[in-house]
Structures are given as C-alpha cells and as structure tokens.
Protein backbone atom coordinates (compact mmCIF):
# COMPACT_ATOMS: atom_id res chain seq x y z
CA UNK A 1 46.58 74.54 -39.85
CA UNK A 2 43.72 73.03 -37.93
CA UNK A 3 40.68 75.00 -37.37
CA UNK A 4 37.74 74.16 -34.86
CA UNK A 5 34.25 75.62 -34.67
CA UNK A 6 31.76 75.35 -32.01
CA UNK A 7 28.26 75.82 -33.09
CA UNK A 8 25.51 76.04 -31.31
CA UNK A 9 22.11 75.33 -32.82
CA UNK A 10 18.11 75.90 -32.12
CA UNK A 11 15.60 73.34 -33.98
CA UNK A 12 12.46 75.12 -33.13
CA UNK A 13 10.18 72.39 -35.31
CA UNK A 14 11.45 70.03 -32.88
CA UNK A 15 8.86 68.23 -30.74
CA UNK A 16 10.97 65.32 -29.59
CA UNK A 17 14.42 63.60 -29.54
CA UNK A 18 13.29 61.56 -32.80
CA UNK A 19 12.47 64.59 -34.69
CA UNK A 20 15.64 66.34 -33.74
CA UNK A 21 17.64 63.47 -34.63
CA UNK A 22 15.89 63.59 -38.10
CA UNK A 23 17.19 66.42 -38.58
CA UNK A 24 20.41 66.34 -37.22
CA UNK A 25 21.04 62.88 -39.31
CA UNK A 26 19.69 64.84 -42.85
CA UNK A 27 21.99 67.71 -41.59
CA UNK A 28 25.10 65.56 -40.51
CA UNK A 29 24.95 63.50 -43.55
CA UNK A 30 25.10 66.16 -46.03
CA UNK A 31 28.10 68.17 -44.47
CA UNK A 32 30.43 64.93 -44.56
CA UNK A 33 29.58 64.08 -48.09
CA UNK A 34 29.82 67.82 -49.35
CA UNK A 35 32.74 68.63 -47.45
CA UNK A 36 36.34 67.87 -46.19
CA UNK A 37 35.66 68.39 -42.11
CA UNK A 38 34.60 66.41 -39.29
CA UNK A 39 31.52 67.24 -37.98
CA UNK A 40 29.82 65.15 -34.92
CA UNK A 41 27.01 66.42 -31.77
CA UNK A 42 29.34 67.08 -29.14
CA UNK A 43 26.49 68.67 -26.36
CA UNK A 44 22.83 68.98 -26.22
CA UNK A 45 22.06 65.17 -26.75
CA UNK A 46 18.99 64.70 -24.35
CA UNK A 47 17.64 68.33 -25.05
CA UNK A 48 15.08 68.11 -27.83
CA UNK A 49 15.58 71.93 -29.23
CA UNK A 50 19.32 72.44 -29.20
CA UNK A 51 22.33 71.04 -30.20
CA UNK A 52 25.82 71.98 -30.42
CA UNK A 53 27.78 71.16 -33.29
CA UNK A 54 31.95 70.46 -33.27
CA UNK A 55 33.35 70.86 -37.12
CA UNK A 56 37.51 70.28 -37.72
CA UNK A 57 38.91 71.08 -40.82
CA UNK A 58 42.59 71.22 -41.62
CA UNK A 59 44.86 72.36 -44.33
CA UNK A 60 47.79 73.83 -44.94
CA UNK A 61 47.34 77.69 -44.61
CA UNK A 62 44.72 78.65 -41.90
CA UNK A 63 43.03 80.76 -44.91
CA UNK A 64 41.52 77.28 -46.94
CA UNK A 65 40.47 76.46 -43.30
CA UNK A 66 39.03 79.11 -42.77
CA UNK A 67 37.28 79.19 -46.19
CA UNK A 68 35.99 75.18 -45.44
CA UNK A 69 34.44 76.07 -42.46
CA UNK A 70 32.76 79.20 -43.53
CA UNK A 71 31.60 77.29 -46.16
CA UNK A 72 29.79 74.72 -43.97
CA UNK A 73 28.72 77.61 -41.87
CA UNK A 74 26.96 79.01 -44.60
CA UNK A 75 25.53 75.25 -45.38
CA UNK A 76 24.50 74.97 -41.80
CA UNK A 77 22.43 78.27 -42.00
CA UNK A 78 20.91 77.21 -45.17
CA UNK A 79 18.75 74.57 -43.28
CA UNK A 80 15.32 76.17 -42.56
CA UNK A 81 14.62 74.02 -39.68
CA UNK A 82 18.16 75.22 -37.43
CA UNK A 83 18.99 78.35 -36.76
CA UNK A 84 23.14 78.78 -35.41
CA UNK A 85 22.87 80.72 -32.73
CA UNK A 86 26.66 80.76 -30.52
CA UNK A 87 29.59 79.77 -33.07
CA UNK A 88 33.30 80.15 -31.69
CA UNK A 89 36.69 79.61 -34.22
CA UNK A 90 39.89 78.24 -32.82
CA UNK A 91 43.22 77.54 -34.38
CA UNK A 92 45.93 75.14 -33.49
C-alpha cells in the first residue's frame, strides 16, 4: 500500500528564505533519518512563511502506512517553529 500526505506548513519565526530553509533542512533531515518515508518541499519555495510538505510511505497493509505517516505527523507538529496547517491522505 502506498500512502501520500500533503502538508501544508506556517514558519511564523521566519524572516527570510535563509531562515526558513534552516528550518526546513533541521526539519527534513530528522524525518529521513528517523523514519522510513520520503519527504521533500514540493510548493511554497520562494514564500518565506509557508511551505508544503509531500511525505510517501509504503508497506504492505495500508494500516503500517498509515501508522508511519501519523507518526511523522506527530514529529512534524512537535517542531515549535511550524505549525501544519492543511494535511490531505491518499492511497494508491
């Protein structure tokens, strides 16, 4: 089962494309060594407060899947400096 999440993000701190990309990197970095999905910035890249997010996980029952990308989910909120704002599942 392959899931797919859309997540769209606010960086309030952010004051620039360099500090959003500081904390995009710190954020980015983390999820790919903690966990088995592919994460990359797939909108947002010249807007210095928001970002949106595409994370793929797959398995082999859509319920680890799920689990995986609730887990980064969870991750992802733990950040002080984003806040999720828009986040949309779909399976294939």
């Amino acid at each position: 089962m392959i899931g797919y999440v859309d997540c769209e993000c606010l960086i309030y701190d952010s004051q620039s494309l360099k500090d959003k990309r500081a904390v995009l990197q710190r954020v980015l970095t983390r999820i790919k060594q903690k966990y088995n999905v592919s994460i990359s910035e797939i909108d947002y890249q010249d807007t210095w407060q928001h970002t949106k997010f595409g994370i793929v996980a797959i398995s082999t029952s859509k319920v680890q899947t799920e689990k995986e990308l609730q887990r980064v989910l969870q991750f992802i909120d733990s950040f002080p400096e984003i806040e999720r704002t828009v986040t949309m599942f779909e399976w294939f």
